[in-house]
PDB file of N, CA and C in Angstrom:
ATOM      1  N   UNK A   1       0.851  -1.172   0.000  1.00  0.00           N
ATOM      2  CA  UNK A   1       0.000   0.000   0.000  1.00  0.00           C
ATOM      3  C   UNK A   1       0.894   1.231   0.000  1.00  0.00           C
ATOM      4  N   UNK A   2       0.228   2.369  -0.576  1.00  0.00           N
ATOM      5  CA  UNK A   2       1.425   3.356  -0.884  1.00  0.00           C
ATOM      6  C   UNK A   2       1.015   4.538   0.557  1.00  0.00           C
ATOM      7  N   UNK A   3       2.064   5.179   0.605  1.00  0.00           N
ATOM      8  CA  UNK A   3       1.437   6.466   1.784  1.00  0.00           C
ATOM      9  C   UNK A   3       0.586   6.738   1.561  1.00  0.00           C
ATOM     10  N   UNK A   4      -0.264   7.707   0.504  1.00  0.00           N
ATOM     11  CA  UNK A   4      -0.701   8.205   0.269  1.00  0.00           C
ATOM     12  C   UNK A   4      -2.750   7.254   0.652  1.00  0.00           C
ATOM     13  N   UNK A   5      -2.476   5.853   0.186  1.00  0.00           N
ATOM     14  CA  UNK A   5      -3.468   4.455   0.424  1.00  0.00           C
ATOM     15  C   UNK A   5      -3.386   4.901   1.794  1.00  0.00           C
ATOM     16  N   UNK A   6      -2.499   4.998   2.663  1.00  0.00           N
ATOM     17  CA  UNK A   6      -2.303   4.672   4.187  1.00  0.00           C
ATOM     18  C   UNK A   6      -3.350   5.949   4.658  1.00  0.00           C
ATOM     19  N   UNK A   7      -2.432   7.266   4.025  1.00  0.00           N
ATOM     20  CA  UNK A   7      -3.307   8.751   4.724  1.00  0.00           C
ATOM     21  C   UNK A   7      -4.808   8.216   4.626  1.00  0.00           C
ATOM     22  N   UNK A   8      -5.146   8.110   3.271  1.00  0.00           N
ATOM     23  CA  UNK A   8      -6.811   8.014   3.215  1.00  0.00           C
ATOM     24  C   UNK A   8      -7.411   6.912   4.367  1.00  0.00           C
ATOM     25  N   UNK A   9      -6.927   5.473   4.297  1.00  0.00           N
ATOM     26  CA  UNK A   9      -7.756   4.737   4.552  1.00  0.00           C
ATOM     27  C   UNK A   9      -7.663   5.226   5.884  1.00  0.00           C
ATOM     28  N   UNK A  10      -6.757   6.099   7.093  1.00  0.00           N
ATOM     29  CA  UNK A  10      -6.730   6.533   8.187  1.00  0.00           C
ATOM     30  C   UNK A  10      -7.786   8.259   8.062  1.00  0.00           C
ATOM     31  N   UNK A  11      -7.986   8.565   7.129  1.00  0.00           N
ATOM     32  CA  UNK A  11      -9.417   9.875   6.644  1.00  0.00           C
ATOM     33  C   UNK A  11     -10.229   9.135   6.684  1.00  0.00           C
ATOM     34  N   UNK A  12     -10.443   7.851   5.783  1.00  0.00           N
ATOM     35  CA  UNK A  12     -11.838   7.279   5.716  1.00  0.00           C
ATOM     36  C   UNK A  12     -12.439   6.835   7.281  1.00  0.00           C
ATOM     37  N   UNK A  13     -11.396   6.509   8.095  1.00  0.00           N
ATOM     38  CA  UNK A  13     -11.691   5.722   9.383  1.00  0.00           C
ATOM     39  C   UNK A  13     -12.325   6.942  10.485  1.00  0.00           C
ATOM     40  N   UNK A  14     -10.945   8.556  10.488  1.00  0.00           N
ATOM     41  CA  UNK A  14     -11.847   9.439  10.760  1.00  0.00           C
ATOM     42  C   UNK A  14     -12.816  10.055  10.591  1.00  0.00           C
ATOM     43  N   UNK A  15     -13.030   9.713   9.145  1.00  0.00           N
ATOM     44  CA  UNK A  15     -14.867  10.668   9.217  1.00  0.00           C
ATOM     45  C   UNK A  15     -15.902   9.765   9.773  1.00  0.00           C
ATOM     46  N   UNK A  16     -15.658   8.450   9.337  1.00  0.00           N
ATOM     47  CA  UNK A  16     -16.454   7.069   9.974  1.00  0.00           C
ATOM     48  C   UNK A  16     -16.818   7.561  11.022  1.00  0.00           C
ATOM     49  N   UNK A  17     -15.992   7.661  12.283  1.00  0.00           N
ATOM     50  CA  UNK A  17     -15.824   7.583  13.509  1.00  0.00           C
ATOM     51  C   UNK A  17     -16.361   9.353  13.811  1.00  0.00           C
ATOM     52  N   UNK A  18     -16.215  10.055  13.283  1.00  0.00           N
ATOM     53  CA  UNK A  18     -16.974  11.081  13.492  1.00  0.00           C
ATOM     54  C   UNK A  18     -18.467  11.182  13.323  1.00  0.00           C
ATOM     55  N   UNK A  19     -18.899  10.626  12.393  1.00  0.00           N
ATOM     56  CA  UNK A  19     -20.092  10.088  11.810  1.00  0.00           C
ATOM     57  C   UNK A  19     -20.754   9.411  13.229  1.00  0.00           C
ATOM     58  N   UNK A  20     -20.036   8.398  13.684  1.00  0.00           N
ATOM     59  CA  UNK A  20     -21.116   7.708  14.408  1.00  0.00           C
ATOM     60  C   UNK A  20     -20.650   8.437  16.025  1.00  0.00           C
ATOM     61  N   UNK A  21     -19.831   8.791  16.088  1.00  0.00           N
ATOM     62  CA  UNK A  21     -19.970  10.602  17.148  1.00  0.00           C
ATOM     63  C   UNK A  21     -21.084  10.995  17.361  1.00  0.00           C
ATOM     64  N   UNK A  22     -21.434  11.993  15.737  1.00  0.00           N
ATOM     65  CA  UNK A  22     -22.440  12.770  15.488  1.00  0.00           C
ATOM     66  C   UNK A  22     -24.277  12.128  16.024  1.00  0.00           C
ATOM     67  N   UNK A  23     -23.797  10.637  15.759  1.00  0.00           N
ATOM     68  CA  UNK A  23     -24.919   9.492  16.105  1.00  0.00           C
ATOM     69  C   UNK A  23     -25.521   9.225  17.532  1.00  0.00           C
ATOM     70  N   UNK A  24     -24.666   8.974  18.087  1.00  0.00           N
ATOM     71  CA  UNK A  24     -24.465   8.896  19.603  1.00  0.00           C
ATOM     72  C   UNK A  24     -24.855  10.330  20.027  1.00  0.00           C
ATOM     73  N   UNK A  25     -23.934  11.281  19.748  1.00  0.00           N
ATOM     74  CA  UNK A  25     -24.437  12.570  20.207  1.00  0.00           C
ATOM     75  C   UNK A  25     -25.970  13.032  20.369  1.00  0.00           C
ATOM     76  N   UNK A  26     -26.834  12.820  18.603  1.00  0.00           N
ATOM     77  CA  UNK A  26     -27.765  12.859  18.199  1.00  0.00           C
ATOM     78  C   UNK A  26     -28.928  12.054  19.450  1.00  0.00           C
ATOM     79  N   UNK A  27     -28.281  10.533  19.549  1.00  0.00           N
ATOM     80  CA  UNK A  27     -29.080  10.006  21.053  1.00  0.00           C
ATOM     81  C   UNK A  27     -29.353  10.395  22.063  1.00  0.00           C
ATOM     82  N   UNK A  28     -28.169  11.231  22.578  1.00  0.00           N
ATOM     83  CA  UNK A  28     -28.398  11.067  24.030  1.00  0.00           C
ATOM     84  C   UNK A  28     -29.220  12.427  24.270  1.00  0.00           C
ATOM     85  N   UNK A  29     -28.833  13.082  23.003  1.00  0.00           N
ATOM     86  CA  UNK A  29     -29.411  14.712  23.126  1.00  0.00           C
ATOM     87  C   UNK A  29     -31.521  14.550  23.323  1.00  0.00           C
ATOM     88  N   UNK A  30     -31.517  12.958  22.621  1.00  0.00           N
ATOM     89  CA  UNK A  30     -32.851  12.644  22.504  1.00  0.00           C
ATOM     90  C   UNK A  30     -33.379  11.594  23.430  1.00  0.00           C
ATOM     91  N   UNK A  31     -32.769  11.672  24.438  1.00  0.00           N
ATOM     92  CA  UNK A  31     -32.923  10.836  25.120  1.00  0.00           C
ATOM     93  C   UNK A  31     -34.244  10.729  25.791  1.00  0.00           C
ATOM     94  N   UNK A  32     -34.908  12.102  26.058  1.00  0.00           N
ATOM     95  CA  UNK A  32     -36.180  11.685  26.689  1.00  0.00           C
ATOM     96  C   UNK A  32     -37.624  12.489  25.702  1.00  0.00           C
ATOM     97  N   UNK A  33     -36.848  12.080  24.266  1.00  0.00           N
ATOM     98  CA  UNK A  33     -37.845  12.181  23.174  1.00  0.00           C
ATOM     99  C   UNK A  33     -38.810  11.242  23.275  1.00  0.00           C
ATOM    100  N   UNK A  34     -40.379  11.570  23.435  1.00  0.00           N
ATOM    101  CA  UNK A  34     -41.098  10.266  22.914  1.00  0.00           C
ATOM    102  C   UNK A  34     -41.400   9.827  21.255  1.00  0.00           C
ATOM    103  N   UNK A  35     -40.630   8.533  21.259  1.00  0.00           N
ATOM    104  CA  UNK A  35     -41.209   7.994  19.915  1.00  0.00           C
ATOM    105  C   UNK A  35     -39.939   8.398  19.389  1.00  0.00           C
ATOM    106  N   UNK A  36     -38.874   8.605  19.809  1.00  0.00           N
ATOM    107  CA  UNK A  36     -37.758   8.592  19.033  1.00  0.00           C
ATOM    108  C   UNK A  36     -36.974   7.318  18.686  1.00  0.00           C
ATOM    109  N   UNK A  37     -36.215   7.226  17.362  1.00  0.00           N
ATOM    110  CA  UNK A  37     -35.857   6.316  17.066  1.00  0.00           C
ATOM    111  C   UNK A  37     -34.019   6.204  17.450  1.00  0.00           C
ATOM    112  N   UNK A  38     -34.027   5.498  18.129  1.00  0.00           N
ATOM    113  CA  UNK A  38     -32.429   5.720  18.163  1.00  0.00           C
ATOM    114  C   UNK A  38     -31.713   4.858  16.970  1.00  0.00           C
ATOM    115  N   UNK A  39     -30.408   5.713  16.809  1.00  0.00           N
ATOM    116  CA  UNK A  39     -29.546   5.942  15.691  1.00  0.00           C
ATOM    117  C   UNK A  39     -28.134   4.994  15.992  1.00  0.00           C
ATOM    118  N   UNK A  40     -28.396   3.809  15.202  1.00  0.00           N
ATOM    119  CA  UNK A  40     -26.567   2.971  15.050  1.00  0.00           C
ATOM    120  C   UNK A  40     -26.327   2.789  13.647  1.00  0.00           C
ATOM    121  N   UNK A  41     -25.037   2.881  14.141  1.00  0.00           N
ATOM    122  CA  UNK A  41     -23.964   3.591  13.222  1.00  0.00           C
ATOM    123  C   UNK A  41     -23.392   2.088  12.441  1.00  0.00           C
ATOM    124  N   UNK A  42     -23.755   1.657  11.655  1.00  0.00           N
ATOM    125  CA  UNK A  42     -23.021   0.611  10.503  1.00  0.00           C
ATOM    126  C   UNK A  42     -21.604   0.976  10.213  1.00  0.00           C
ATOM    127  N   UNK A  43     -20.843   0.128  10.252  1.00  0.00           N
ATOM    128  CA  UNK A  43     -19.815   0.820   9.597  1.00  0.00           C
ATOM    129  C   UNK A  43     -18.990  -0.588   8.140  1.00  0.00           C
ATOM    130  N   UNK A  44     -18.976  -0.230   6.935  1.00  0.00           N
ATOM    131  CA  UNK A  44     -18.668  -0.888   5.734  1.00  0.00           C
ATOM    132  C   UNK A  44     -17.886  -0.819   5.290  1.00  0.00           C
ATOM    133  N   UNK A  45     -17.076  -1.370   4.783  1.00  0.00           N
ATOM    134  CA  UNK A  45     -15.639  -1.550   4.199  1.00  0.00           C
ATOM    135  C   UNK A  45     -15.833  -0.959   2.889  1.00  0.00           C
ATOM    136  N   UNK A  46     -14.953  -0.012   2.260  1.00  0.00           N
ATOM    137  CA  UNK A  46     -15.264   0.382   0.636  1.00  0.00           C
ATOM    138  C   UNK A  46     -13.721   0.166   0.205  1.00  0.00           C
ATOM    139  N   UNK A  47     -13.832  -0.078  -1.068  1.00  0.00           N
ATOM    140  CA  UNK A  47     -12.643  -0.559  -2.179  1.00  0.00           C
ATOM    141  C   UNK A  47     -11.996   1.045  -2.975  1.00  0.00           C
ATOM    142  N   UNK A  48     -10.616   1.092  -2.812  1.00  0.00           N
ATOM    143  CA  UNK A  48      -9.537   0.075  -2.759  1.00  0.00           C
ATOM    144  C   UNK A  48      -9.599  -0.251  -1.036  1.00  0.00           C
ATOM    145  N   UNK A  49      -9.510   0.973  -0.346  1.00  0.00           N
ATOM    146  CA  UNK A  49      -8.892   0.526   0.887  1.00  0.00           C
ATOM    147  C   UNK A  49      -9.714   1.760   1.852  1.00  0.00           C
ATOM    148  N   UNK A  50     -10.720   1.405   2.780  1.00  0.00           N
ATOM    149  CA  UNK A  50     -11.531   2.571   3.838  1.00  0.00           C
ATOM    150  C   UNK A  50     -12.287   2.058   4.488  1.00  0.00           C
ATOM    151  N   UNK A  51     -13.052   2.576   4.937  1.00  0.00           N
ATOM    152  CA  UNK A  51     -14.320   2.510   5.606  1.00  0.00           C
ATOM    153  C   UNK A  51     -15.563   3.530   5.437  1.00  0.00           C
ATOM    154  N   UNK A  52     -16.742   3.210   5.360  1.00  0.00           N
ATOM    155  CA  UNK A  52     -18.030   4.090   5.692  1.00  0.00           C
ATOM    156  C   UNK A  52     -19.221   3.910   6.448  1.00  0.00           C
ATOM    157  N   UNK A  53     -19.095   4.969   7.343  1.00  0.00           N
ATOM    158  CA  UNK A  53     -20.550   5.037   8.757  1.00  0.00           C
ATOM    159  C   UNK A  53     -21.926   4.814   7.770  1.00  0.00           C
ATOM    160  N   UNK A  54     -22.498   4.062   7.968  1.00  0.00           N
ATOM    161  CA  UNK A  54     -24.009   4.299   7.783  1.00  0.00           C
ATOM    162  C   UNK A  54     -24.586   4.607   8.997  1.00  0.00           C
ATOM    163  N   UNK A  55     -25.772   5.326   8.993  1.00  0.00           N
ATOM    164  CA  UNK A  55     -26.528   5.574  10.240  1.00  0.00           C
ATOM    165  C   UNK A  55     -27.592   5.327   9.666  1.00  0.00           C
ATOM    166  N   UNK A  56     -28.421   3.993  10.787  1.00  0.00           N
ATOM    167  CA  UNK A  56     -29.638   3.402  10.622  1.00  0.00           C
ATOM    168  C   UNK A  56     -30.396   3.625  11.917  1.00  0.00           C
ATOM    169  N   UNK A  57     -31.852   3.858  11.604  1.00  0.00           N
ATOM    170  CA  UNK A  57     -32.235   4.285  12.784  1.00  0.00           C
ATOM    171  C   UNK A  57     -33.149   2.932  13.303  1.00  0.00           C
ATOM    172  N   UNK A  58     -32.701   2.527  14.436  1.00  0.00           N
ATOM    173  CA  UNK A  58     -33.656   1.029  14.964  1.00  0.00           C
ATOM    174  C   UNK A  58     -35.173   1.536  16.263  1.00  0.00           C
ATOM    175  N   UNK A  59     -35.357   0.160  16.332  1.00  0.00           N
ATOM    176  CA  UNK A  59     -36.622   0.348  17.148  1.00  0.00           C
ATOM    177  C   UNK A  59     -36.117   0.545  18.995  1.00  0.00           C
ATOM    178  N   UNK A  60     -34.988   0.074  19.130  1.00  0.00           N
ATOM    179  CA  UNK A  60     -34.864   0.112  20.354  1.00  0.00           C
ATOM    180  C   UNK A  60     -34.770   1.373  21.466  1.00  0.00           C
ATOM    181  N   UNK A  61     -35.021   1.481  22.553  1.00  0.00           N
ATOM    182  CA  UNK A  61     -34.864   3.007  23.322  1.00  0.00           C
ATOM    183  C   UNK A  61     -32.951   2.919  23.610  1.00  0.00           C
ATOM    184  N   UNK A  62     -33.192   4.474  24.240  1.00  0.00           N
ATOM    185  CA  UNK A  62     -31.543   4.905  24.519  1.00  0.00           C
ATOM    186  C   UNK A  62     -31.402   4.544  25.580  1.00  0.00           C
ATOM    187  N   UNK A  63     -30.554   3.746  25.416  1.00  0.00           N
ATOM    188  CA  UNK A  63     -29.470   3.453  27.123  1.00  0.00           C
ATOM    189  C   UNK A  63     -28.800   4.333  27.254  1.00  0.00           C
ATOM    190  N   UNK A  64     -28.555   5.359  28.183  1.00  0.00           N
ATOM    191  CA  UNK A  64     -27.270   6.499  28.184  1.00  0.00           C
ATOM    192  C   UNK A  64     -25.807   5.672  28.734  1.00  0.00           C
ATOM    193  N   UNK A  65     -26.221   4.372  29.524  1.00  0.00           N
ATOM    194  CA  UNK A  65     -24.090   3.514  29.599  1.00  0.00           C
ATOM    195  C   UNK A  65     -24.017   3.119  28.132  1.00  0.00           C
ATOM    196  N   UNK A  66     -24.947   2.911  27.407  1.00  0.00           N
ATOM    197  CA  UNK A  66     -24.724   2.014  25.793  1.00  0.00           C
ATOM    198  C   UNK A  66     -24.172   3.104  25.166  1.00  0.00           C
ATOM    199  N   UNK A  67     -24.876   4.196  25.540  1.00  0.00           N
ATOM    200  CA  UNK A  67     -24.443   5.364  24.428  1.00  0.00           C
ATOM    201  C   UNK A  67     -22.744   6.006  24.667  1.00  0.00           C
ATOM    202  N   UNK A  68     -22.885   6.178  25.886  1.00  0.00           N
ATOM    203  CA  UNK A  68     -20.977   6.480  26.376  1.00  0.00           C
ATOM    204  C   UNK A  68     -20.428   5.170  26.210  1.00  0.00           C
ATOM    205  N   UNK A  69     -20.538   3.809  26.128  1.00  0.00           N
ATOM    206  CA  UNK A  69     -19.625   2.932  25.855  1.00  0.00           C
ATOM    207  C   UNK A  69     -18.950   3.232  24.823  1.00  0.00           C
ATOM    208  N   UNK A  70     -19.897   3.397  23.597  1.00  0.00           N
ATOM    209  CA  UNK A  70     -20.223   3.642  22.436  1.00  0.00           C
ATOM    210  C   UNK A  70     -19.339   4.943  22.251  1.00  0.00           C
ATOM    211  N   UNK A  71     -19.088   5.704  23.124  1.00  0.00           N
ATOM    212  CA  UNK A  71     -18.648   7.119  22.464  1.00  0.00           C
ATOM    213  C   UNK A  71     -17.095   6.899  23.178  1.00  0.00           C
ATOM    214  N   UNK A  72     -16.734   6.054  23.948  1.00  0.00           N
ATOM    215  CA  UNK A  72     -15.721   5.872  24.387  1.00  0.00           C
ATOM    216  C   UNK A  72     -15.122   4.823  22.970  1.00  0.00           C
ATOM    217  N   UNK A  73     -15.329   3.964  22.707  1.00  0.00           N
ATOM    218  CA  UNK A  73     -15.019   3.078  21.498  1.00  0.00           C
ATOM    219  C   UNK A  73     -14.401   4.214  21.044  1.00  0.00           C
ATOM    220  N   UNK A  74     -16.039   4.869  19.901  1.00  0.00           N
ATOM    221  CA  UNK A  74     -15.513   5.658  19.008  1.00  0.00           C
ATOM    222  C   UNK A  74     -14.552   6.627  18.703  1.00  0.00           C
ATOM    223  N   UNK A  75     -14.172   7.056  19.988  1.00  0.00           N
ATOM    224  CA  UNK A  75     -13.177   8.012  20.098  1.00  0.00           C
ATOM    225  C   UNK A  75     -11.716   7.275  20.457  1.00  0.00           C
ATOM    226  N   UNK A  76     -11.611   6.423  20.515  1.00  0.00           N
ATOM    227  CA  UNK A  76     -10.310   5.391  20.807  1.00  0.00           C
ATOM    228  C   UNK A  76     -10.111   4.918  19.268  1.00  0.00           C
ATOM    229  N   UNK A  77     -10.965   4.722  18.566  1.00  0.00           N
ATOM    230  CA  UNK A  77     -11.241   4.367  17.069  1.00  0.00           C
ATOM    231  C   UNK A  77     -10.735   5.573  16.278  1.00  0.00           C
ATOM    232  N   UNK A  78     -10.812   6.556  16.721  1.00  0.00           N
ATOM    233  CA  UNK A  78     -10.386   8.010  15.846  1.00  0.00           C
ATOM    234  C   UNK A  78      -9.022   8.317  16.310  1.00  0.00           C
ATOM    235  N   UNK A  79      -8.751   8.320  17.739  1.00  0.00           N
ATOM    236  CA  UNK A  79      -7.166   8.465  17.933  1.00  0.00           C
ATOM    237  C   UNK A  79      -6.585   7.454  17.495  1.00  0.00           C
ATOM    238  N   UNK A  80      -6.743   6.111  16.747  1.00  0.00           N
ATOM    239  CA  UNK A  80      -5.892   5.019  15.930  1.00  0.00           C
ATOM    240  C   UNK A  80      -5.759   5.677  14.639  1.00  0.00           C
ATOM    241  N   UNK A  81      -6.882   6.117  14.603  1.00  0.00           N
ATOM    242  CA  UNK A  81      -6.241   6.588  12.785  1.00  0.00           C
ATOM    243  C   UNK A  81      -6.013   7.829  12.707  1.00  0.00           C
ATOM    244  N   UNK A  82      -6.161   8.696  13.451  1.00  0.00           N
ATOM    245  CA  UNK A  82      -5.349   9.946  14.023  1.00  0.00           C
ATOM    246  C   UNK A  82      -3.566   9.483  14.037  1.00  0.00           C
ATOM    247  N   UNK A  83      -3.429   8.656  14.295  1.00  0.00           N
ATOM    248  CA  UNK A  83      -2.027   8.155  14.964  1.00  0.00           C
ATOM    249  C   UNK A  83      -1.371   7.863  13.836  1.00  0.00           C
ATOM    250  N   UNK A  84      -2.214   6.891  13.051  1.00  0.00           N
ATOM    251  CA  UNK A  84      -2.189   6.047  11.625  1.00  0.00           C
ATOM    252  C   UNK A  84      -1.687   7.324  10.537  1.00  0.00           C
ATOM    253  N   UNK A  85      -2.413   8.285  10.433  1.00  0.00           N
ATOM    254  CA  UNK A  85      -2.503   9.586   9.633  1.00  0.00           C
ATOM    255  C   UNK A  85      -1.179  10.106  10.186  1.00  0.00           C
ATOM    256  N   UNK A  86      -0.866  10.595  11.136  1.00  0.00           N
ATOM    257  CA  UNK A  86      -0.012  11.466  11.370  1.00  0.00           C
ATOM    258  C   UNK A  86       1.649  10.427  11.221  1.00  0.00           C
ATOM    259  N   UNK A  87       1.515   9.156  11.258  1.00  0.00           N
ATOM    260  CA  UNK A  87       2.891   8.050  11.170  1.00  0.00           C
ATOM    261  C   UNK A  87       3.205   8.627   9.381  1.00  0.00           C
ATOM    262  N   UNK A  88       2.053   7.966   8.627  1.00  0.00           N
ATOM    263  CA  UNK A  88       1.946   8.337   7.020  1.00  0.00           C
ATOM    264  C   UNK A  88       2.548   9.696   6.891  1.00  0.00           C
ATOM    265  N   UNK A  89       2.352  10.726   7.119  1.00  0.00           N
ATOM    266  CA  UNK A  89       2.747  12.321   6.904  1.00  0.00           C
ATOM    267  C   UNK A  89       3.996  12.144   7.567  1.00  0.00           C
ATOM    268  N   UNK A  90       4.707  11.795   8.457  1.00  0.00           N
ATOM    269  CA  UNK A  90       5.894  11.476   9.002  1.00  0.00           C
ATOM    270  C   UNK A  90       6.370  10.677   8.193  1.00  0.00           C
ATOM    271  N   UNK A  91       6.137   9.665   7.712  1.00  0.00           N
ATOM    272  CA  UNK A  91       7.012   8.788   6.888  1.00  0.00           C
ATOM    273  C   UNK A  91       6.799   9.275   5.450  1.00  0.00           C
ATOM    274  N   UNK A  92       5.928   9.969   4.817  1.00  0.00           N
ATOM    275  CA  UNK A  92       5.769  11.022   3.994  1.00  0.00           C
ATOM    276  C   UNK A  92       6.876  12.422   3.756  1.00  0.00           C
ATOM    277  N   UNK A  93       6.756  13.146   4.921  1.00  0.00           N
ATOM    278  CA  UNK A  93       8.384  14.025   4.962  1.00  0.00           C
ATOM    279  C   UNK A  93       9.214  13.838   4.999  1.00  0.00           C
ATOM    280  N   UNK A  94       9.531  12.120   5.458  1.00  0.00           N
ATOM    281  CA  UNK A  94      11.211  11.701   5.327  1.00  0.00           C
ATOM    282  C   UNK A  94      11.521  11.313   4.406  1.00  0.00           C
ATOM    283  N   UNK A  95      10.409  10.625   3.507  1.00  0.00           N
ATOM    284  CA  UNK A  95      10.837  10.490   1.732  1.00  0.00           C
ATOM    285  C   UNK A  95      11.174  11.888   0.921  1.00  0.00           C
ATOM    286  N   UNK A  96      10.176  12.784   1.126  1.00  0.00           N
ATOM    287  CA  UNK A  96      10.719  13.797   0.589  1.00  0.00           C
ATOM    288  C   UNK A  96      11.861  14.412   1.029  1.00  0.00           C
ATOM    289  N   UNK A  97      12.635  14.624   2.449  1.00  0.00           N
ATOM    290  CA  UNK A  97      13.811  14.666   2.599  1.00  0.00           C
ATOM    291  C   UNK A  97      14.960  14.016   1.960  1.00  0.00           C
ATOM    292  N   UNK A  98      14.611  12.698   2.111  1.00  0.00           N
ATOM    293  CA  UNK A  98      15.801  11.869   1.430  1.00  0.00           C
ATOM    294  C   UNK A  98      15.719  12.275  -0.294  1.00  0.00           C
ATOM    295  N   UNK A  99      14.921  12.468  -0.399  1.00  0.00           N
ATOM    296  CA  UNK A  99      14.702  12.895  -2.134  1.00  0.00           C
ATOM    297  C   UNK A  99      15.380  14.149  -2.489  1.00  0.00           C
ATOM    298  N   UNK A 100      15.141  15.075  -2.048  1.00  0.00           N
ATOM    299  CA  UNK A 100      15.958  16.419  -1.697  1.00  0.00           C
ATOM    300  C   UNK A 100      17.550  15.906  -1.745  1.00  0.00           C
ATOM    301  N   UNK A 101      18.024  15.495  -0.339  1.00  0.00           N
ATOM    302  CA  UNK A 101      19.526  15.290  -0.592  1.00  0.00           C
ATOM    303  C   UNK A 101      20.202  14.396  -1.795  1.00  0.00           C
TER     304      UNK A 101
END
């Protein structure tokens, strides 16, 4: 896979993971909506190399521990490819260094 494969599929993973953020968020804010549908977050593999959030809305009510489990994941899920992204751009400037000299 080339850097450039690496940056994205670590973009595709952060918007994912922002996406089902936005999801969770969307719950708990509705938490004592009647007749609300709470919102989970699918997440699908796309070609060559990523991921994408779907948000489906189910029949079940909001748990507020389900929903912070959930937002604890997701945010441990975004600092990996936060980490992932920023290794790529690091190993990205040292090619172009060595290219330079």
């Amino acid at each position: 896979m080339s850097i450039s494969g690496i940056a994205n599929t670590a973009l595709s993973g952060m918007r994912a993971q922002a996406t089902r953020i936005g999801a969770i968020a969307n719950n708990i804010a509705n938490t004592s909506t009647p007749d609300y549908a709470r919102l989970n977050t699918s997440l699908t593999s796309v070609e060559p190399s990523g991921v994408q959030a779907v948000v489906i809305p189910t029949t079940s009510d909001v748990d507020p521990a389900t929903e912070l489990t959930d937002l604890i994941g997701a945010e441990q899920s975004y600092k990996a490819n936060a980490v992932v992204f920023d290794t790529g751009a690091d190993m990205w400037e040292m090619l172009m260094s060595i290219k330079r000299d």
